[in-house]
C-alpha atoms as a PDB file:
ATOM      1  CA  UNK A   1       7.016 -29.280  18.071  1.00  0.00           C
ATOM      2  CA  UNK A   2       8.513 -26.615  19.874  1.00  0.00           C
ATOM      3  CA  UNK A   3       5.773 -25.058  22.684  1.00  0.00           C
ATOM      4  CA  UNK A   4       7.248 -21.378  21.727  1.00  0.00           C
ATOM      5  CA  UNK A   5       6.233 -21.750  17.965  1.00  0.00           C
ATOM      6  CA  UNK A   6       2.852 -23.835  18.965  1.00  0.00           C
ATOM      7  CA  UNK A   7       2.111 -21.285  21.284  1.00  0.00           C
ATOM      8  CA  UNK A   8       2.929 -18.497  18.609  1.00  0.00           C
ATOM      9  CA  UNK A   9       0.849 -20.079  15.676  1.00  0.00           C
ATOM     10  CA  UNK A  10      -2.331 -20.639  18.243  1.00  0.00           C
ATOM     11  CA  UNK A  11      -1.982 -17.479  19.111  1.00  0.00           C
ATOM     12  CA  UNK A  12      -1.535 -16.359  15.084  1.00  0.00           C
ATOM     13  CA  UNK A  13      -4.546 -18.272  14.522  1.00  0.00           C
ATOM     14  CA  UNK A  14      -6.796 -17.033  16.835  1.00  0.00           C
ATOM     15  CA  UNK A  15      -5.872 -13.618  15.993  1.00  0.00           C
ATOM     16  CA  UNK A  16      -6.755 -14.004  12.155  1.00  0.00           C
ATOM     17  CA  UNK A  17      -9.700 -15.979  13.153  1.00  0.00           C
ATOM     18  CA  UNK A  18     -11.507 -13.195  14.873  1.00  0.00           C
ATOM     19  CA  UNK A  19     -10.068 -10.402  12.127  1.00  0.00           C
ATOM     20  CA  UNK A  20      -8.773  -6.960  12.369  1.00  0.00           C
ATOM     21  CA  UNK A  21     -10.364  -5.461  15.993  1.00  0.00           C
ATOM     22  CA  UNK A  22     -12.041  -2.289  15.083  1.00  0.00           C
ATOM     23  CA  UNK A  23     -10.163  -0.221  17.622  1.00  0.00           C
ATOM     24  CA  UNK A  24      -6.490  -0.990  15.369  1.00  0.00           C
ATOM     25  CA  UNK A  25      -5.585   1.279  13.136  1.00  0.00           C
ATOM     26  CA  UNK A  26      -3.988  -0.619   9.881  1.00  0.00           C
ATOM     27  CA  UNK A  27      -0.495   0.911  10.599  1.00  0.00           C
ATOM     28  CA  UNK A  28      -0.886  -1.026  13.962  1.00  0.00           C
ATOM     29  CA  UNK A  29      -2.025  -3.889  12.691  1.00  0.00           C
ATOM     30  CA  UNK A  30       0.871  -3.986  10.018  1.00  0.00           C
ATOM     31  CA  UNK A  31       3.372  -3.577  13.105  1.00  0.00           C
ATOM     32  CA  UNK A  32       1.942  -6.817  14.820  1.00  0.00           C
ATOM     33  CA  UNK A  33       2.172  -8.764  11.360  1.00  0.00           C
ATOM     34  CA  UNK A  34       6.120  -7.747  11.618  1.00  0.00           C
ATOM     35  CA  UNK A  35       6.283  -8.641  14.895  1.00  0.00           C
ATOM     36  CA  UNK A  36       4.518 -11.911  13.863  1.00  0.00           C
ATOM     37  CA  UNK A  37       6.456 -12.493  11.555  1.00  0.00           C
ATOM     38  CA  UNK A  38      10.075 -11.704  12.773  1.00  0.00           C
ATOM     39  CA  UNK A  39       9.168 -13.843  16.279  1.00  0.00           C
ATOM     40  CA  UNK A  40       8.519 -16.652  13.781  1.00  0.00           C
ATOM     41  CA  UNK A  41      11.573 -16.448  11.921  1.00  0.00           C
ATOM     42  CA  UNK A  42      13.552 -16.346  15.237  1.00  0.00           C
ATOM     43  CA  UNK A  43      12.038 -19.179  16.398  1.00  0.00           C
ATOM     44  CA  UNK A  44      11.927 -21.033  13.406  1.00  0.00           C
ATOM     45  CA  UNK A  45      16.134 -20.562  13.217  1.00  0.00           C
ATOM     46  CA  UNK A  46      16.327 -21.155  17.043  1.00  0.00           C
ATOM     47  CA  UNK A  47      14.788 -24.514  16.411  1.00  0.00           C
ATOM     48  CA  UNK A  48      16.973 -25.378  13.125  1.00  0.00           C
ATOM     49  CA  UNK A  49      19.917 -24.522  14.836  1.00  0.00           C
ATOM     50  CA  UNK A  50      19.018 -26.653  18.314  1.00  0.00           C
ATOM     51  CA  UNK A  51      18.120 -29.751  15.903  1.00  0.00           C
ATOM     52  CA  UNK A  52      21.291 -29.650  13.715  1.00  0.00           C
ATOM     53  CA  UNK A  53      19.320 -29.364  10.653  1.00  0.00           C
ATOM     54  CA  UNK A  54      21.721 -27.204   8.970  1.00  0.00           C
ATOM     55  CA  UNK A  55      24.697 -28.477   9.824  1.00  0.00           C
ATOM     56  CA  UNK A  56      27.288 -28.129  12.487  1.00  0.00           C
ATOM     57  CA  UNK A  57      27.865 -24.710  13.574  1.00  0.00           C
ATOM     58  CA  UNK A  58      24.853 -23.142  11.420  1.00  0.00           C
ATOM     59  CA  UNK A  59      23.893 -19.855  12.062  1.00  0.00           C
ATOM     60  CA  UNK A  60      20.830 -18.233  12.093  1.00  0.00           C
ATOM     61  CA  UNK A  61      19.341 -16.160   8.608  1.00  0.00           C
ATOM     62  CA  UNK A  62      19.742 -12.790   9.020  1.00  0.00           C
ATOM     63  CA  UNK A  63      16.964 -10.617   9.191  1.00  0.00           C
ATOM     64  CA  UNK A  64      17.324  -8.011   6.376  1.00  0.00           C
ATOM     65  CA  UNK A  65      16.714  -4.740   7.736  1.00  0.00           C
ATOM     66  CA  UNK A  66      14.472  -1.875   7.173  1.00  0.00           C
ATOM     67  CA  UNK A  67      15.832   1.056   5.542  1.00  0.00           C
ATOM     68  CA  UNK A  68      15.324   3.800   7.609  1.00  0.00           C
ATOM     69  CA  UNK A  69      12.501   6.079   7.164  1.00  0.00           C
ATOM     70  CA  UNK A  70      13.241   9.679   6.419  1.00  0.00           C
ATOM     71  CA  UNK A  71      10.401  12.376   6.185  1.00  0.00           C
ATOM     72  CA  UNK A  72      11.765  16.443   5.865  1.00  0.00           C
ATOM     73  CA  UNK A  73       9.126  18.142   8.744  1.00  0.00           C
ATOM     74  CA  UNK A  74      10.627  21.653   8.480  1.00  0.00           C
ATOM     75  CA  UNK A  75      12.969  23.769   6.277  1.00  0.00           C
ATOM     76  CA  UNK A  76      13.735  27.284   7.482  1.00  0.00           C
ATOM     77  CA  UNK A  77      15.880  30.178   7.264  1.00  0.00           C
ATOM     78  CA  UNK A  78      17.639  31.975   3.856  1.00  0.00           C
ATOM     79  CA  UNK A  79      19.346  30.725   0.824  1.00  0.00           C
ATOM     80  CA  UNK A  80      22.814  29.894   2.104  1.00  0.00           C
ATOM     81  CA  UNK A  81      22.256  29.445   5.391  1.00  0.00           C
ATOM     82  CA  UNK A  82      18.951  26.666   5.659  1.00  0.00           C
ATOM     83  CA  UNK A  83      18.206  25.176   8.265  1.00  0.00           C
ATOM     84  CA  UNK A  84      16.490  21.001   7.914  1.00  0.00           C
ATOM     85  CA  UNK A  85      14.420  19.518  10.258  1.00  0.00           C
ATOM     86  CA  UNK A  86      14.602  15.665   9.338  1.00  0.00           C
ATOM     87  CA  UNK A  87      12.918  12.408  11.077  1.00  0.00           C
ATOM     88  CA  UNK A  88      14.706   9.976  10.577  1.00  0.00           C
ATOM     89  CA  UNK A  89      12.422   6.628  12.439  1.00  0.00           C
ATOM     90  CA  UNK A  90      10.456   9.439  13.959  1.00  0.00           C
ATOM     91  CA  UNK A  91      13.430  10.825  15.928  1.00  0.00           C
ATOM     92  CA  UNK A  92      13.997  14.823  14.853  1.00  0.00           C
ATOM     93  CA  UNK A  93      17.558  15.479  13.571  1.00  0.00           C
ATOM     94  CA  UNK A  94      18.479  19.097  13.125  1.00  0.00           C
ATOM     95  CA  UNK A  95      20.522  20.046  10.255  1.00  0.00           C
ATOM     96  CA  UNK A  96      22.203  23.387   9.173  1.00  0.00           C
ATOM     97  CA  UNK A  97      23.954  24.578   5.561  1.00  0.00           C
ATOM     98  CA  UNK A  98      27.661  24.118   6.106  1.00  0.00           C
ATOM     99  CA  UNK A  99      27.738  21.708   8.811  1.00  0.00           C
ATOM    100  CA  UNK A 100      27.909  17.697   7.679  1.00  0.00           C
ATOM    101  CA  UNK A 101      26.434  16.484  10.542  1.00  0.00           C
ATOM    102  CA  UNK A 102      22.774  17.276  12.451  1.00  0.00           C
ATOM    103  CA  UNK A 103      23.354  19.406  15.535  1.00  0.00           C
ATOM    104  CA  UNK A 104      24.315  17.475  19.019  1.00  0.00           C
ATOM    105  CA  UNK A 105      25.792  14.455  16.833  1.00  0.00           C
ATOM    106  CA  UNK A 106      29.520  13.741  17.424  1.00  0.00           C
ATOM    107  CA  UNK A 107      31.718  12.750  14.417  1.00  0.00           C
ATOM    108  CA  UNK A 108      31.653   8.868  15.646  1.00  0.00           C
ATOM    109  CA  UNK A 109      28.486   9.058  15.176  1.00  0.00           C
ATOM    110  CA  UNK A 110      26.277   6.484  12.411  1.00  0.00           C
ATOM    111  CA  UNK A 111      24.261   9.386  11.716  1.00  0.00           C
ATOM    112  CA  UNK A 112      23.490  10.649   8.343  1.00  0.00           C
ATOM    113  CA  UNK A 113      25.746  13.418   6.964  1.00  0.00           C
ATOM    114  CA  UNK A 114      24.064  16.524   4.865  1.00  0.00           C
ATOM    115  CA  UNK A 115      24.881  16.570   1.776  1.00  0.00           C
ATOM    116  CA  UNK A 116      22.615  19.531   0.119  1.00  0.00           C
ATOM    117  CA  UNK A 117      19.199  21.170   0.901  1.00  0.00           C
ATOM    118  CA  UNK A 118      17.521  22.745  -2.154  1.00  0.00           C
ATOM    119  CA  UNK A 119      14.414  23.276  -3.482  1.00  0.00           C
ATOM    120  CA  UNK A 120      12.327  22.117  -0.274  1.00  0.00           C
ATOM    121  CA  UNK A 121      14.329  18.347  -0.228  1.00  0.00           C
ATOM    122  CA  UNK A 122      17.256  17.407   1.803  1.00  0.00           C
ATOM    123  CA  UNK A 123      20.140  15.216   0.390  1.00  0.00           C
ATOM    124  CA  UNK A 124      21.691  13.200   3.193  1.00  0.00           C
ATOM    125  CA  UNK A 125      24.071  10.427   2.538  1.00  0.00           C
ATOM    126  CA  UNK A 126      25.500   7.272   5.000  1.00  0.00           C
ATOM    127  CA  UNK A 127      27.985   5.334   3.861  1.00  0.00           C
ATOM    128  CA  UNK A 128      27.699   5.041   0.313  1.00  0.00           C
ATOM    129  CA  UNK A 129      24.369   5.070   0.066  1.00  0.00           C
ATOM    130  CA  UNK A 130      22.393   8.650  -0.402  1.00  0.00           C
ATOM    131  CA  UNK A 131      19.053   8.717   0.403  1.00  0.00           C
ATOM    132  CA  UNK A 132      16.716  11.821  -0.270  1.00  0.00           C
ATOM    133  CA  UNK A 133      13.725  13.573   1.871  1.00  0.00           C
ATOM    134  CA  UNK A 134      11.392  16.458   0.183  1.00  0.00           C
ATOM    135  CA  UNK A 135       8.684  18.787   2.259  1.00  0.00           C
ATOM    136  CA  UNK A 136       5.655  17.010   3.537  1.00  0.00           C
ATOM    137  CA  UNK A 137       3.218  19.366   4.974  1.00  0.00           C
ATOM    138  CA  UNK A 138       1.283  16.860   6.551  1.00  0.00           C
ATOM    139  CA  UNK A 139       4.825  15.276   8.615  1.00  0.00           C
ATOM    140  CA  UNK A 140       4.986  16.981  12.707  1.00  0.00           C
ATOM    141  CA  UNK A 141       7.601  16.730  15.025  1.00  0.00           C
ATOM    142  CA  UNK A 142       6.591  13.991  17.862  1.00  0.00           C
ATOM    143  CA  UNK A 143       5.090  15.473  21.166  1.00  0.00           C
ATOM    144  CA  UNK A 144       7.599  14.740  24.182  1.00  0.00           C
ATOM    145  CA  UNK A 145       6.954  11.430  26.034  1.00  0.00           C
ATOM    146  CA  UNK A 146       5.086  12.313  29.192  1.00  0.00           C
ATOM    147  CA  UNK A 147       2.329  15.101  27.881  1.00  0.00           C
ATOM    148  CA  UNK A 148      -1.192  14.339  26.687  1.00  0.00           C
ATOM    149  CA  UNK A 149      -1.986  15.425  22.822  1.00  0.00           C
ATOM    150  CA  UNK A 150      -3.348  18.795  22.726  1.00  0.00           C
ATOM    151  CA  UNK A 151      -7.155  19.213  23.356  1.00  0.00           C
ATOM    152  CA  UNK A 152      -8.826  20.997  20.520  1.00  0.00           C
ATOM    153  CA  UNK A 153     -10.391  23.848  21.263  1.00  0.00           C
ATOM    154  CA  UNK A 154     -13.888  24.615  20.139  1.00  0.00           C
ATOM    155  CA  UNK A 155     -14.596  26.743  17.385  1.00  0.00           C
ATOM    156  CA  UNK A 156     -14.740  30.503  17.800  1.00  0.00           C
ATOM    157  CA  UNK A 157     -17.494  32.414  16.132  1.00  0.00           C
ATOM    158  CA  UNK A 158     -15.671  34.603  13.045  1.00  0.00           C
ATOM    159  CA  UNK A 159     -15.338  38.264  14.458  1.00  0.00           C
ATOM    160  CA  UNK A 160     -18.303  40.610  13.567  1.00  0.00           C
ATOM    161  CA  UNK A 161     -17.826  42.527  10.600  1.00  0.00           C
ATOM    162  CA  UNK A 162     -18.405  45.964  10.588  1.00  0.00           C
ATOM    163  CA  UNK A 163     -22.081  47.300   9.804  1.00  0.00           C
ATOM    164  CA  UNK A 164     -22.715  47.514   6.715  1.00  0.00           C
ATOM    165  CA  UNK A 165     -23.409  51.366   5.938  1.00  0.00           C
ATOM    166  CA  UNK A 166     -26.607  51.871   4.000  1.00  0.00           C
ATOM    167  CA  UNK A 167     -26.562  53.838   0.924  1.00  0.00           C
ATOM    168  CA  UNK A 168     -28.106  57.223   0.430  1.00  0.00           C
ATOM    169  CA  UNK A 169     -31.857  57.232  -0.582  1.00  0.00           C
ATOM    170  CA  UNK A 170     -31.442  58.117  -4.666  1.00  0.00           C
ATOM    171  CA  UNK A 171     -32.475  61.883  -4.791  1.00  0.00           C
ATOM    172  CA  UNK A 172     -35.453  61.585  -7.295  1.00  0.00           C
ATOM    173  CA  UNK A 173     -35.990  65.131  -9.314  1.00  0.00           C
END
């Protein structure tokens, strides 16, 4: 057996023998399984291919890929004239009513080209396939590479209220 794909299922092994570490979030944990599992498949092929197993000139299985991930962050300005901020794998695209493609793109580009923005979702299409993004309050742009997250600020007492004026004594006859 290959050392590579020994070394990969020891190390697969040991991994699922101690569990999930409780400093990995699941979404990280999910991204090492792909890994996993796409270093496998490589290796797998690699080793098919250098053995002749399936046939002469065989090529590798192509990994199908992901379609892309597309979340709408932002949509601003009036009816006519919107303006659509998109992530599209976490990278912001900036797209405008009237213009097919997202600002800075060239018209080489692979991008994805606007098709309509209405009623908080964006319409993009690539290719023949459309794809579709709506609002998602909870979706932020990506901090720049270099600065540390925010730090939170603790919590401000409310403002005082204004006194509370007492009411005139009831005049008693």
């Amino acid at each position: 057996m290959n050392r590579r794909i020994a070394w990969a299922l020891a190390a697969f092994a040991s991994a699922a023998a101690y569990g999930p570490l409780a400093w990995a979030s699941d979404a990280d944990l999910d991204k090492v399984r792909e890994m996993l599992r796409l270093d496998t498949e490589r290796a797998l092929a690699a080793e098919r291919a250098r053995r002749g197993a399936g046939g002469e000139g065989a090529q590798p299985p192509k990994v199908a890929r992901r379609p892309d991930k597309l979340v709408l962050s932002a949509v601003y300005g009036l009816r006519g004239a919107l303006t659509a901020v998109v992530l599209v794998n976490g990278e912001p695209k900036v797209y405008r009513q009237g213009r097919d493609l997202p600002f800075g793109a060239t018209s080489a580009s692979s991008d994805y080209r606007l098709h309509r923005i209405e009623e908080g979702c964006i319409y993009l299409r690539k290719g023949a396939v459309q794809r579709s993004a709506c609002f998602d309050p909870s979706a932020s742009l990506p901090s720049p590479p270099g600065l540390a997250p925010p730090v939170p600020t603790p919590a401000q007492a409310p403002p005082p209220m204004l006194p509370m004026l007492a009411l005139p004594p009831a005049v008693r006859p």
